[in-house]
C-alpha atoms as a PDB file:
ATOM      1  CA  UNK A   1     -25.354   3.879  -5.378  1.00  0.00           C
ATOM      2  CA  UNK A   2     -22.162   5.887  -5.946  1.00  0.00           C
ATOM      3  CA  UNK A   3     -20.426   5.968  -9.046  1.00  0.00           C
ATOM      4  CA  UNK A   4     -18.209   4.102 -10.691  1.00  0.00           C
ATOM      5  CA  UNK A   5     -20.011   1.135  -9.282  1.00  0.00           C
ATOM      6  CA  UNK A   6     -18.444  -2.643  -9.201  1.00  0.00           C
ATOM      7  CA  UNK A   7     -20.858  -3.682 -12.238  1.00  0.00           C
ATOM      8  CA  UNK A   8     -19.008  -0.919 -14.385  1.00  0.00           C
ATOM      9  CA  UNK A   9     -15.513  -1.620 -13.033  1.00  0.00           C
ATOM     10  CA  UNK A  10     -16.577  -5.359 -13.474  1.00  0.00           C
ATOM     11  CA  UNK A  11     -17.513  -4.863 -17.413  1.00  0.00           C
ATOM     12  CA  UNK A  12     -14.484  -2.334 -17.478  1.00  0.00           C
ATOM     13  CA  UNK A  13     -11.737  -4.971 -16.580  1.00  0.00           C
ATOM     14  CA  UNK A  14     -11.817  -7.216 -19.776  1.00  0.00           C
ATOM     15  CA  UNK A  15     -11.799  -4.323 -22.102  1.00  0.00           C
ATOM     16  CA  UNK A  16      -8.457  -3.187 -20.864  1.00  0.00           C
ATOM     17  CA  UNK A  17      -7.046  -6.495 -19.834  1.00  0.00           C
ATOM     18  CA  UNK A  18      -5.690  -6.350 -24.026  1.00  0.00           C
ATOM     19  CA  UNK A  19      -3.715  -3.542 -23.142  1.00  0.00           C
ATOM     20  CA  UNK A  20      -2.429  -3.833 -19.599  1.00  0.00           C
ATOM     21  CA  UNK A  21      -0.740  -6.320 -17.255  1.00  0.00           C
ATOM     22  CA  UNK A  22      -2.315  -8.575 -14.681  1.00  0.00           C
ATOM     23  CA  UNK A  23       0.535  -7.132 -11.973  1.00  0.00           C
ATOM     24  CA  UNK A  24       1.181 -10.068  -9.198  1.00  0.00           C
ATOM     25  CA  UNK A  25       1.079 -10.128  -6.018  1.00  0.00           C
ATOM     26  CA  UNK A  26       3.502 -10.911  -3.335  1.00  0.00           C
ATOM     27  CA  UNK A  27       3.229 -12.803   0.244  1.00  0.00           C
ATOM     28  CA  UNK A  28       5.810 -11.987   2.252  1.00  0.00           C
ATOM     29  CA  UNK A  29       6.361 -13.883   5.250  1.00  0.00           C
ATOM     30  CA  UNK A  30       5.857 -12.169   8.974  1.00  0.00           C
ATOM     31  CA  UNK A  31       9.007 -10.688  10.178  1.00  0.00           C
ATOM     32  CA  UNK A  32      10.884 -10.005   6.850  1.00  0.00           C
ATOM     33  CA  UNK A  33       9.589  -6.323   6.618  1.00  0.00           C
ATOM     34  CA  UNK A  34      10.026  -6.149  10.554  1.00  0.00           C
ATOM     35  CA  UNK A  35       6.098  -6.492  11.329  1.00  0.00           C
ATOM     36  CA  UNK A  36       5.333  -9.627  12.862  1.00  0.00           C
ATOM     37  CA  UNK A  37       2.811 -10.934  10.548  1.00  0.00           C
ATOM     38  CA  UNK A  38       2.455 -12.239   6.974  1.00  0.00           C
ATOM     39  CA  UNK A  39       1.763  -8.826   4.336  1.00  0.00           C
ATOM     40  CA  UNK A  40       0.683  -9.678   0.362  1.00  0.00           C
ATOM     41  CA  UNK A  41       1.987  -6.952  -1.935  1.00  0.00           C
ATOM     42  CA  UNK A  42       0.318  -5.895  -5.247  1.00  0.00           C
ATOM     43  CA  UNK A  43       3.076  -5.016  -7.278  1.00  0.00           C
ATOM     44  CA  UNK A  44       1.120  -2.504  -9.529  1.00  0.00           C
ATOM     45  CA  UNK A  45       4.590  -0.672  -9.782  1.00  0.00           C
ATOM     46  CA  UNK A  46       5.157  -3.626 -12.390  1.00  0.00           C
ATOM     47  CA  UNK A  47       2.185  -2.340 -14.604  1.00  0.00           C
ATOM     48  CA  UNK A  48       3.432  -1.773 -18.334  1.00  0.00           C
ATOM     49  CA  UNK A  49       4.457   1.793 -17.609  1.00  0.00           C
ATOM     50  CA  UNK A  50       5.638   1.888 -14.152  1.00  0.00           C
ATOM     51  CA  UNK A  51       2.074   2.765 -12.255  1.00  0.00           C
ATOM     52  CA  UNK A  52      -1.738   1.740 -11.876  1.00  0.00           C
ATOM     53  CA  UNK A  53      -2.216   4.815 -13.679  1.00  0.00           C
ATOM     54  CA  UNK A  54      -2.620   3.189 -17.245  1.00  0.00           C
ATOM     55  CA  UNK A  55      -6.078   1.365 -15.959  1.00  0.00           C
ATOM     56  CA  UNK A  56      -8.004   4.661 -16.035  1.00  0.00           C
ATOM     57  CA  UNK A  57      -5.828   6.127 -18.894  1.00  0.00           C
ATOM     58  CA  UNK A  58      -6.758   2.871 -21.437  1.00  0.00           C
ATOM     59  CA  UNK A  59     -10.673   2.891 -19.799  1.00  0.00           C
ATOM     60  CA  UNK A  60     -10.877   6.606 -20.831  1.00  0.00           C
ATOM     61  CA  UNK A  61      -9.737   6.231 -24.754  1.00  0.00           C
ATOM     62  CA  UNK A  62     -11.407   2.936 -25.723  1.00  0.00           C
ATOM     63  CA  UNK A  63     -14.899   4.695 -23.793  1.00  0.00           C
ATOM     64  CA  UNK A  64     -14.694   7.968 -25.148  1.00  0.00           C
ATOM     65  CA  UNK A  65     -14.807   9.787 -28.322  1.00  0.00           C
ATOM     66  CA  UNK A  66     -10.850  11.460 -28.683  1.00  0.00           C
ATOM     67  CA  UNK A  67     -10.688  13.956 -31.514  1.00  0.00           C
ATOM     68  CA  UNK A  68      -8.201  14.629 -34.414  1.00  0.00           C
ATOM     69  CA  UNK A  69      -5.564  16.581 -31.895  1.00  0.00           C
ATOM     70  CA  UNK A  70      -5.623  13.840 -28.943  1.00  0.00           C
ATOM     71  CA  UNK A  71      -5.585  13.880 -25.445  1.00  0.00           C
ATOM     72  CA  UNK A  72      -4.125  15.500 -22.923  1.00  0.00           C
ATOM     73  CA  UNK A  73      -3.693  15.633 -19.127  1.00  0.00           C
ATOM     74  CA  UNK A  74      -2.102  17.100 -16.253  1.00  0.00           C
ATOM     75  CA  UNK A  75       0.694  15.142 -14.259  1.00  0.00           C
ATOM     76  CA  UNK A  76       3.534  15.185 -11.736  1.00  0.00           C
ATOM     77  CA  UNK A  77       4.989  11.985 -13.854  1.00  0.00           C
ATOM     78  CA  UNK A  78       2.881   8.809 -13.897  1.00  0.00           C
ATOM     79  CA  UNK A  79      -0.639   9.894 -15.302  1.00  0.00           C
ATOM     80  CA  UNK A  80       1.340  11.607 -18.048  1.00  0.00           C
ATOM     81  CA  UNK A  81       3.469   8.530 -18.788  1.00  0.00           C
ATOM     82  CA  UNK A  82       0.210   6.456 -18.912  1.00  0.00           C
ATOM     83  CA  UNK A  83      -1.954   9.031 -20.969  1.00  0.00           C
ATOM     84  CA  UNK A  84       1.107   8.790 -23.221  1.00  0.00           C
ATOM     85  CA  UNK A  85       1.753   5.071 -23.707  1.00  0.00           C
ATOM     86  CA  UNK A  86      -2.500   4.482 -23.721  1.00  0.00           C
ATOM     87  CA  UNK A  87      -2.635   7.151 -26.714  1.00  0.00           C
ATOM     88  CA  UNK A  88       0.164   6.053 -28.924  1.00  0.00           C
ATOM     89  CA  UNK A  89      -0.444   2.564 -28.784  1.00  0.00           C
ATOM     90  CA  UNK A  90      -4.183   3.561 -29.838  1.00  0.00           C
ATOM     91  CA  UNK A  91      -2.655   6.087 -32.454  1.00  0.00           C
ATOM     92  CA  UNK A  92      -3.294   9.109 -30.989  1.00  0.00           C
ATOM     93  CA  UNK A  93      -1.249  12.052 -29.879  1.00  0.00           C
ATOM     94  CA  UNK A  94      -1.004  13.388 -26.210  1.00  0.00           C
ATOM     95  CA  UNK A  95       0.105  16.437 -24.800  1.00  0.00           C
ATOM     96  CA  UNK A  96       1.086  16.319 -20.684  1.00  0.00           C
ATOM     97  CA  UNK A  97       1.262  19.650 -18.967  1.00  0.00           C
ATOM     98  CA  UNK A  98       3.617  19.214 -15.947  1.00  0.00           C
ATOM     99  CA  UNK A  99       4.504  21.564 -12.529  1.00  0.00           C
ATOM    100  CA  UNK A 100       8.323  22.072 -13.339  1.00  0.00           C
ATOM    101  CA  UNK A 101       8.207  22.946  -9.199  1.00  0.00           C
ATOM    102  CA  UNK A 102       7.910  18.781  -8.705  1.00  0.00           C
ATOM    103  CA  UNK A 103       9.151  17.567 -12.313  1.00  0.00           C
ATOM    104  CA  UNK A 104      11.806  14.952 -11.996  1.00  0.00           C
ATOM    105  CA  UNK A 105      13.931  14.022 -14.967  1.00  0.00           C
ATOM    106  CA  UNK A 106      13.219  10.153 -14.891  1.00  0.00           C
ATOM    107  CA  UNK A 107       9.730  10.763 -14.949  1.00  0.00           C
ATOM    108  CA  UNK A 108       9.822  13.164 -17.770  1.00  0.00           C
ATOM    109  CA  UNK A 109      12.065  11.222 -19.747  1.00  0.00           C
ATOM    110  CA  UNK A 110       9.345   8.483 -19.383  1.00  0.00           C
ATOM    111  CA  UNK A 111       6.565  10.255 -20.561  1.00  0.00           C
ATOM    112  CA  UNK A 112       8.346  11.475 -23.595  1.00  0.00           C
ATOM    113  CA  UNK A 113       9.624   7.901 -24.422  1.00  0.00           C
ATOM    114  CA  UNK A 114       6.142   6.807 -24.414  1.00  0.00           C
ATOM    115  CA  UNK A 115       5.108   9.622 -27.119  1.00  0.00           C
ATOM    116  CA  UNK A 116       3.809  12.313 -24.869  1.00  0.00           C
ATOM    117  CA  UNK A 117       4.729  16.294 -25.430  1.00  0.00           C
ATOM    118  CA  UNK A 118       5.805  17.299 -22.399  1.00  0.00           C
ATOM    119  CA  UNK A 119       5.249  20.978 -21.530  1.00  0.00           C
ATOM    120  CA  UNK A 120       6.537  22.344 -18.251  1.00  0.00           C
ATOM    121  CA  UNK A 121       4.428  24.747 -16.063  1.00  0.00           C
ATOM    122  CA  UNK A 122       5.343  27.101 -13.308  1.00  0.00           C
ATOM    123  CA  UNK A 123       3.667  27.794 -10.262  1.00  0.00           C
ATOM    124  CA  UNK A 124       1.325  25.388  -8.189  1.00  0.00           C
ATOM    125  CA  UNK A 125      -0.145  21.945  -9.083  1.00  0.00           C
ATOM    126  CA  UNK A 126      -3.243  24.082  -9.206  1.00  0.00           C
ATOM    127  CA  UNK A 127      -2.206  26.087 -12.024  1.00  0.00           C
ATOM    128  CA  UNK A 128      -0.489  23.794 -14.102  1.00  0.00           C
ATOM    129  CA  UNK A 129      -4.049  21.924 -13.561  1.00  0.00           C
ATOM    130  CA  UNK A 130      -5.566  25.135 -14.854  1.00  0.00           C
ATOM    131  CA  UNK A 131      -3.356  25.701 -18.014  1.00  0.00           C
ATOM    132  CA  UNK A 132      -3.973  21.829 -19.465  1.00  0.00           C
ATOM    133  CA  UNK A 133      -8.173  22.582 -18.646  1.00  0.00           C
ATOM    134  CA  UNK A 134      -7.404  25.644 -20.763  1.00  0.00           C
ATOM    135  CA  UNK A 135      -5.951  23.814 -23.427  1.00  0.00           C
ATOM    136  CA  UNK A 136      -8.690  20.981 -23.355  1.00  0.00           C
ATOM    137  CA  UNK A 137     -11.218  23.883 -23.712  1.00  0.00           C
ATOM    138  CA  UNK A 138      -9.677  25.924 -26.511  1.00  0.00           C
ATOM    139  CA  UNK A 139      -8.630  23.305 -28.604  1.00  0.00           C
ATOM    140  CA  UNK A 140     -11.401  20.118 -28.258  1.00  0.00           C
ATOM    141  CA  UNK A 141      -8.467  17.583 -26.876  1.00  0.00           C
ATOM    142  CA  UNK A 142      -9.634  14.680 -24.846  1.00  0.00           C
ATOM    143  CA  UNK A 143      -9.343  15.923 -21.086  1.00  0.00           C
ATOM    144  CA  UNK A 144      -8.528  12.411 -18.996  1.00  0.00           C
ATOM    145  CA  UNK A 145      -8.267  14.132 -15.765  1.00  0.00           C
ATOM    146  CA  UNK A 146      -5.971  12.140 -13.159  1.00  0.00           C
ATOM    147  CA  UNK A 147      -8.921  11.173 -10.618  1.00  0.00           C
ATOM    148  CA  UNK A 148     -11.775  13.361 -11.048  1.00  0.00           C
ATOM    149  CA  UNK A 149     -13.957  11.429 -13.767  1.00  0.00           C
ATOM    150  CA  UNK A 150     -15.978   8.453 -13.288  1.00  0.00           C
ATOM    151  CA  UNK A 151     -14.138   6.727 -16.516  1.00  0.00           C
ATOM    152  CA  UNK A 152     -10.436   6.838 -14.096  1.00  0.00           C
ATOM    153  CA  UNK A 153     -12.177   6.071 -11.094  1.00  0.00           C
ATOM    154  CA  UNK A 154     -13.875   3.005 -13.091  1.00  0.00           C
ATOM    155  CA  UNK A 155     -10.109   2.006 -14.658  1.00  0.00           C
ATOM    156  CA  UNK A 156      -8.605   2.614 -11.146  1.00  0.00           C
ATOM    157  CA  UNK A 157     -10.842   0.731  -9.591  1.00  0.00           C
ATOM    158  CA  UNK A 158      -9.667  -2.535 -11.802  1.00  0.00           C
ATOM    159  CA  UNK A 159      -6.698  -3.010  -9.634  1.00  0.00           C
ATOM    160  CA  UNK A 160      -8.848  -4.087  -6.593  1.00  0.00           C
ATOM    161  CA  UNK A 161     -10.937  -6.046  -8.785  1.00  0.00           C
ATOM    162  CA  UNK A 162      -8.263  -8.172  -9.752  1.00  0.00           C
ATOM    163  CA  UNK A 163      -6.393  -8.270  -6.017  1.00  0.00           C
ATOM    164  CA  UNK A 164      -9.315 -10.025  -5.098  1.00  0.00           C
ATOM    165  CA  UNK A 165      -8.982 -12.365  -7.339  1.00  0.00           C
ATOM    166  CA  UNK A 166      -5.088 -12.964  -6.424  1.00  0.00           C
ATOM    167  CA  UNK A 167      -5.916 -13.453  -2.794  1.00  0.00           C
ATOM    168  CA  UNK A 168      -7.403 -16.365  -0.654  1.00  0.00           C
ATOM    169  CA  UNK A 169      -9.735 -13.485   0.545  1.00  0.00           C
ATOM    170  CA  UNK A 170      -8.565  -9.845   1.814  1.00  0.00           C
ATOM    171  CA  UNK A 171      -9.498  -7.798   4.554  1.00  0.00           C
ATOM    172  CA  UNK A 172      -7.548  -4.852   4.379  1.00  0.00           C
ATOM    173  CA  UNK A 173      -6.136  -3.027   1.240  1.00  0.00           C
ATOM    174  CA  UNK A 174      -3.812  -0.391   2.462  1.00  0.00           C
ATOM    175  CA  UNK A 175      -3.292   2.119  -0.881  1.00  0.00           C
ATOM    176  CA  UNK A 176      -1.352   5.497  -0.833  1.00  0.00           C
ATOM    177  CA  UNK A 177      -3.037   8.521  -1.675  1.00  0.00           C
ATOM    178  CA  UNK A 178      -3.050  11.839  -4.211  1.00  0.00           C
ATOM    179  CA  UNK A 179      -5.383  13.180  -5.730  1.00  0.00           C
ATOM    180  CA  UNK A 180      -8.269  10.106  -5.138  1.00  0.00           C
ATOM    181  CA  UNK A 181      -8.500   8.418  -8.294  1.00  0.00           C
ATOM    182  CA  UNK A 182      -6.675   5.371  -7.263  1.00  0.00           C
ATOM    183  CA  UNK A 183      -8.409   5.044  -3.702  1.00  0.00           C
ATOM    184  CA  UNK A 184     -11.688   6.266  -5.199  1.00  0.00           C
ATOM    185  CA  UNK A 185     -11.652   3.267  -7.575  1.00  0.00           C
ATOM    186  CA  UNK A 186     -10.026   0.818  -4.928  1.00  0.00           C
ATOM    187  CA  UNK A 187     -13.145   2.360  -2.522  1.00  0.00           C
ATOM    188  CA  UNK A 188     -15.796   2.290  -5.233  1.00  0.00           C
ATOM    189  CA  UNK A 189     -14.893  -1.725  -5.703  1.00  0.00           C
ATOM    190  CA  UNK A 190     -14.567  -2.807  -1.927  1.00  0.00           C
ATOM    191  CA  UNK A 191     -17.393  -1.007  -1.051  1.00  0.00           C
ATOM    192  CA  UNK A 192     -17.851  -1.638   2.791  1.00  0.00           C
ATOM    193  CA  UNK A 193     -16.968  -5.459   2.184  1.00  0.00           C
ATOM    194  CA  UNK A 194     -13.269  -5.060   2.086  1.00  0.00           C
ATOM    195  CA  UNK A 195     -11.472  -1.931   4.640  1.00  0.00           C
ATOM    196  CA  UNK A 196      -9.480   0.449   2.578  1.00  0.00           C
ATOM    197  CA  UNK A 197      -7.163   2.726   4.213  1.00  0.00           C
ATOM    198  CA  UNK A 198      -5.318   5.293   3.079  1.00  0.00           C
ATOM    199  CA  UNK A 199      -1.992   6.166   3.429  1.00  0.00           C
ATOM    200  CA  UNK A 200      -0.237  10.028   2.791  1.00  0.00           C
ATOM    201  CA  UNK A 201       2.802  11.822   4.331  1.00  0.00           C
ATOM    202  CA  UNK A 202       2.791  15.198   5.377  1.00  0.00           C
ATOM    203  CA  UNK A 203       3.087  16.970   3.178  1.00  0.00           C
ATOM    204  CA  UNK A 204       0.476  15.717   0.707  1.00  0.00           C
ATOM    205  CA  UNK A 205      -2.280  15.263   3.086  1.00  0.00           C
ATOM    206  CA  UNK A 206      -5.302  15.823   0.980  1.00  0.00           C
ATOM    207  CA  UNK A 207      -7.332  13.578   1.628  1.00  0.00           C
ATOM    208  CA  UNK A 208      -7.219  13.746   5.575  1.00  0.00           C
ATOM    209  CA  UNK A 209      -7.532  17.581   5.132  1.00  0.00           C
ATOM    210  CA  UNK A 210     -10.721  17.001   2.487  1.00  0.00           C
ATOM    211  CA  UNK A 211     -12.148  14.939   5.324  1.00  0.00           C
ATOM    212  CA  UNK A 212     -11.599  17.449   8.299  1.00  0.00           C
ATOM    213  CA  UNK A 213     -11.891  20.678   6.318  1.00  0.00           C
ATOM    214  CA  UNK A 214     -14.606  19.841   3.232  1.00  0.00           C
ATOM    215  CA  UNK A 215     -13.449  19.285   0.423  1.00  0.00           C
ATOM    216  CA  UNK A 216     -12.711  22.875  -1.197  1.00  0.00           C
ATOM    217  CA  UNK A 217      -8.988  22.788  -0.334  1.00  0.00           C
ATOM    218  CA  UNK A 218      -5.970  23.750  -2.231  1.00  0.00           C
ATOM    219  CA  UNK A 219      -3.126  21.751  -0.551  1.00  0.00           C
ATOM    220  CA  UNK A 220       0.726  22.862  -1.611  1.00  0.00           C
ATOM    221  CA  UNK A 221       2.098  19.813  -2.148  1.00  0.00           C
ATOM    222  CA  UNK A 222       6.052  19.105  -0.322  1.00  0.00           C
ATOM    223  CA  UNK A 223       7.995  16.380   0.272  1.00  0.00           C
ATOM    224  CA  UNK A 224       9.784  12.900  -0.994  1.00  0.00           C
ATOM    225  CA  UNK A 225       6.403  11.955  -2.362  1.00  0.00           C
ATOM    226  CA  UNK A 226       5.248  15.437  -3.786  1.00  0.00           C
ATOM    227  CA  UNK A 227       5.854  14.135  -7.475  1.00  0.00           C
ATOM    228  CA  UNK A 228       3.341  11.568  -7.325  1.00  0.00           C
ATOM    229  CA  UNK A 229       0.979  12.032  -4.507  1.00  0.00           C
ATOM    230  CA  UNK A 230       0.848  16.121  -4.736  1.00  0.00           C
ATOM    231  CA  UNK A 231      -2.990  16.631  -5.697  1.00  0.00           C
ATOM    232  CA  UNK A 232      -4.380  19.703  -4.320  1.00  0.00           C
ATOM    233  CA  UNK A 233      -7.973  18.485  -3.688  1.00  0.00           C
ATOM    234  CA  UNK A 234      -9.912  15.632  -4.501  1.00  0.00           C
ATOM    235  CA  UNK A 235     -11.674  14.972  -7.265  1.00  0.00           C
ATOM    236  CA  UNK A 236     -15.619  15.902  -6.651  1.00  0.00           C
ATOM    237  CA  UNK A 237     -16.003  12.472  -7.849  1.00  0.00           C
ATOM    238  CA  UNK A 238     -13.274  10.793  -5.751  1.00  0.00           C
ATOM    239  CA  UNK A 239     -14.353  12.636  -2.541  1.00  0.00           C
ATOM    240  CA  UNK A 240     -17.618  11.527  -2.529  1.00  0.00           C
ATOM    241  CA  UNK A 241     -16.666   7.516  -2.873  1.00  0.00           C
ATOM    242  CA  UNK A 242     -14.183   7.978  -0.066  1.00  0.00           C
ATOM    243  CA  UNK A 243     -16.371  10.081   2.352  1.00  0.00           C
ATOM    244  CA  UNK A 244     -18.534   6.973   2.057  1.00  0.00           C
ATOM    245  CA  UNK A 245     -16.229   3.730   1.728  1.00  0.00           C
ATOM    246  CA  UNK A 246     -12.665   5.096   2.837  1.00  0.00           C
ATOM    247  CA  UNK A 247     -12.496   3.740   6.878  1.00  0.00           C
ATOM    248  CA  UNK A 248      -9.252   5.177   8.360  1.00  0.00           C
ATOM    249  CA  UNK A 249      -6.485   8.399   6.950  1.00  0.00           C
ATOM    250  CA  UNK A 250      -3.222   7.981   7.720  1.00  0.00           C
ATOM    251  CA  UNK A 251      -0.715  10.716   7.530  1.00  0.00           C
ATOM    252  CA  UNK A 252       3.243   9.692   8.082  1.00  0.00           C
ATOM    253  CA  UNK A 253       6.315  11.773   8.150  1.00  0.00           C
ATOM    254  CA  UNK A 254       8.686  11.537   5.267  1.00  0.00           C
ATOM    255  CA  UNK A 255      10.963   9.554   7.353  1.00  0.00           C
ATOM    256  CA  UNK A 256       8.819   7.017   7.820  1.00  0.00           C
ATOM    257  CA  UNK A 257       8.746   6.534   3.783  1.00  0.00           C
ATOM    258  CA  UNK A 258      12.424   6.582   3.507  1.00  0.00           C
ATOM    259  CA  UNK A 259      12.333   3.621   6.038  1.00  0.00           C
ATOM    260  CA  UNK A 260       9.635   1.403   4.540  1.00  0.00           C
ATOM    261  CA  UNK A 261      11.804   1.700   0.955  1.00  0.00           C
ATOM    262  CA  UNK A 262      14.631   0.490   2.647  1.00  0.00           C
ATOM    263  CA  UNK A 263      12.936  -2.459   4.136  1.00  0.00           C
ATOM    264  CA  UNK A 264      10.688  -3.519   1.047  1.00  0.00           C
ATOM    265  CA  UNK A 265      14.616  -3.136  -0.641  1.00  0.00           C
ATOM    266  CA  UNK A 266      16.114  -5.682   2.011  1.00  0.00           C
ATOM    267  CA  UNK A 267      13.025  -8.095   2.477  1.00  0.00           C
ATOM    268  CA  UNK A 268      12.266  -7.889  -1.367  1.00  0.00           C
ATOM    269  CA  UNK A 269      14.745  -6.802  -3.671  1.00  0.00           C
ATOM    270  CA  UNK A 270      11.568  -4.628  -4.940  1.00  0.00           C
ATOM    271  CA  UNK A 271      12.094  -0.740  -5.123  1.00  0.00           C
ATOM    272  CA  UNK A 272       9.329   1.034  -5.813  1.00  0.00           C
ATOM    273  CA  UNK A 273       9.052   4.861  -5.646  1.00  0.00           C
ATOM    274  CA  UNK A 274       7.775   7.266  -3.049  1.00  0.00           C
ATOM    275  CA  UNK A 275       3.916   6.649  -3.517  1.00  0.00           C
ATOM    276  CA  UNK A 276       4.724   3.384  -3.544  1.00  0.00           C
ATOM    277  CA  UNK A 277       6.548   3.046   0.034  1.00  0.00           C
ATOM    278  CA  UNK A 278       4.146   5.409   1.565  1.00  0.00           C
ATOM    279  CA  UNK A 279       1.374   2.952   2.076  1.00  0.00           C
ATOM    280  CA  UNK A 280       3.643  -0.019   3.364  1.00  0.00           C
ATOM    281  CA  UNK A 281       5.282   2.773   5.760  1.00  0.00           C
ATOM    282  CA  UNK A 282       1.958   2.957   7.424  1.00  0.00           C
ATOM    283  CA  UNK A 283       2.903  -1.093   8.670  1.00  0.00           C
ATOM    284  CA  UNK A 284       6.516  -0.414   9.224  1.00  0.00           C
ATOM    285  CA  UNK A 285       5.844   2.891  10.945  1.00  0.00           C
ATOM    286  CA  UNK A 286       3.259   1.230  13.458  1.00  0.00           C
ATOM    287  CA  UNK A 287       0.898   3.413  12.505  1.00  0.00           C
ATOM    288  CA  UNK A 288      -1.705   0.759  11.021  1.00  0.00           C
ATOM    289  CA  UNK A 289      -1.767  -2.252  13.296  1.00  0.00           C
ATOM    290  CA  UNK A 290      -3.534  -5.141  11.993  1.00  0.00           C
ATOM    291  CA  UNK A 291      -5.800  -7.121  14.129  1.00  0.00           C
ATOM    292  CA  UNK A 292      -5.046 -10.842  14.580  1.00  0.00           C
ATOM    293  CA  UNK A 293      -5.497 -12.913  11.417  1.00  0.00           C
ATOM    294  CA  UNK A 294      -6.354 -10.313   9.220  1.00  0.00           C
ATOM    295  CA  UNK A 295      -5.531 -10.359   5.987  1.00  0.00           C
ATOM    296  CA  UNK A 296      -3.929  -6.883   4.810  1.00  0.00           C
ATOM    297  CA  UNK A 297      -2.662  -6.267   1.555  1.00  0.00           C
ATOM    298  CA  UNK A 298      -0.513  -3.168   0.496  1.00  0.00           C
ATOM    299  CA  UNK A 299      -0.871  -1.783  -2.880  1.00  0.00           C
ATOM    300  CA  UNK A 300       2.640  -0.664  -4.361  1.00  0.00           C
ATOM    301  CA  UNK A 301       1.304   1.866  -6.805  1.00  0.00           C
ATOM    302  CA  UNK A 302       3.932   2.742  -8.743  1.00  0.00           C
ATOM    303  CA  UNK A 303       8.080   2.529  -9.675  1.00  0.00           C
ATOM    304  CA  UNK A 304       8.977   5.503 -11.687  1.00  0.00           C
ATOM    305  CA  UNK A 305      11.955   7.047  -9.985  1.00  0.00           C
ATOM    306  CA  UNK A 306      15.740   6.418  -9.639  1.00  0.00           C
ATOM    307  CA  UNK A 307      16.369   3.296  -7.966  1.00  0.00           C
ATOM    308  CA  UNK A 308      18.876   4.517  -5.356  1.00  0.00           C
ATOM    309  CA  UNK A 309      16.368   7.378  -4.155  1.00  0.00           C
ATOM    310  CA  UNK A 310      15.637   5.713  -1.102  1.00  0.00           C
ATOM    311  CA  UNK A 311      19.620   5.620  -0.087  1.00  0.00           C
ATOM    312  CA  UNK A 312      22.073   8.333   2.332  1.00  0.00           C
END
């Protein structure tokens, strides 16, 4: 069987339940988002620092050994914020490395709130992922990569876990995509009991190009949702869950995302941020089309961005 399997996500779940919220979920009724049928959000974007990320952050310290100078990690905002918050609350230090090409200020500002050192990086995604493996390998810090290690994919995969337990049973978990760890972990749970789609816009379509082209990619990300879904390849782990478990890609134009925010705004008085409205925008858009009676439930990821990013 693939790793992480749902044994170790199973075991995983009550060692960071301490440290993490148990995010609800949300049944809105059919018609309010304009689809005409009944859709149950997860709002993960609730999680205790804006993202799902702080599953696989927590899983990775309280799992493995981290030395004298910390942790550290590379991060377009939301990993870095939760590598941050999981190391100072278990008193350790953290050091993010971050593209300044897709840096935004809020998410910044978060990560250094939360006791990170924030260190800006020019160039790709790919390089500033290449200057913070440097640093892991010169200096000993724990590396908790963003979705390439079976320890995030195991965290990640908590979240499904524990929609499954929300719900009066789930056929569908629509979840938006990056770099894999999320919808690795959400794949490595389900298994091929529960269909997991994923969801990415244009311009960060790794995972539909990983599926097409193999997995040796390097995709630029671009874009409203470059910040938090801009991975440029899977994860060798991640790739190989999804290749098996993952049933459908969806890629969506960034209009599409703008839309869904506005209509999760006006059915919900939710915001979440671009990640977040990119798998919902695959209902909205039309693009994912529900059979009759099933059960679909759309994981809101994360809410680390200005709240009026969505508006003209």
């Amino acid at each position: 069987m693939i790793d992480p399997t749902p044994d170790a996500i199973g075991a995983a779940a009550p060692l960071i339940a301490p440290y993490i919220r148990r995010t609800p979920i949300l049944p809105v009724e059919g018609g309010a988002l304009g689809v005409p049928y009944p859709v149950t959000l997860k709002l993960e974007h609730t999680q205790v620092t804006g993202s799902f990320k702080v599953r696989g952050a927590f899983f990775n310290m309280l799992t493995r050994d981290v030395p004298e100078n910390g942790a550290v990690a590379a991060s377009g905002g939301n990993h870095g914020a939760a590598v941050a918050y999981a190391a100072t609350t278990l008193g350790h230090s953290s050091r993010i490395y971050v593209p300044r090409s897709i840096a935004k200020e809020e998410k910044l500002r978060r990560m250094r709130a939360f006791g990170g050192e924030v260190v800006l990086t020019e160039g790709s995604v790919a390089a500033c992922m290449a200057e913070y493996a440097a640093y892991a390998k010169e200096t000993g810090a724990l590396s908790v990569h963003p979705y390439d290690t079976v320890p995030t994919l195991t965290g990640q995969g908590t979240v499904a876990r524990e929609i499954e337990a929300q719900m009066d049973g789930v056929d569908t978990i629509l979840v938006s995509t990056g770099g894999g760890g999320l919808i690795g972990g959400v794949a490595a749970w389900c298994q091929d009991r529960i269909k997991v789609v994923s969801v990415e816009t244009e311009g960060t379509n790794t995972l539909e190009r990983s599926l097409r082209e193999g997995p040796d990619i390097d995709v630029p990300a671009s874009g409203i949702a470059a910040g938090s879904l801009g991975g440029p390849r899977l994860g060798v782990q991640s790739y190989e869950v999804i290749r098996a478990h993952v049933d459908k890609a969806i890629i969506l134009p960034d209009a599409a995302v703008f839309e869904a925010a506005r209509r999760l705004w006006d059915a919900t008085r939710l915001i979440g941020e671009p990640g977040s409205a990119v798998a919902l925008a695959a209902l909205t858009s039309g693009a994912y089309v529900p059979e009759a009676d099933e059960r679909v439930c759309v994981l809101l990821c994360g809410g680390n961005e200005t709240p009026d990013w969505f508006t003209p």
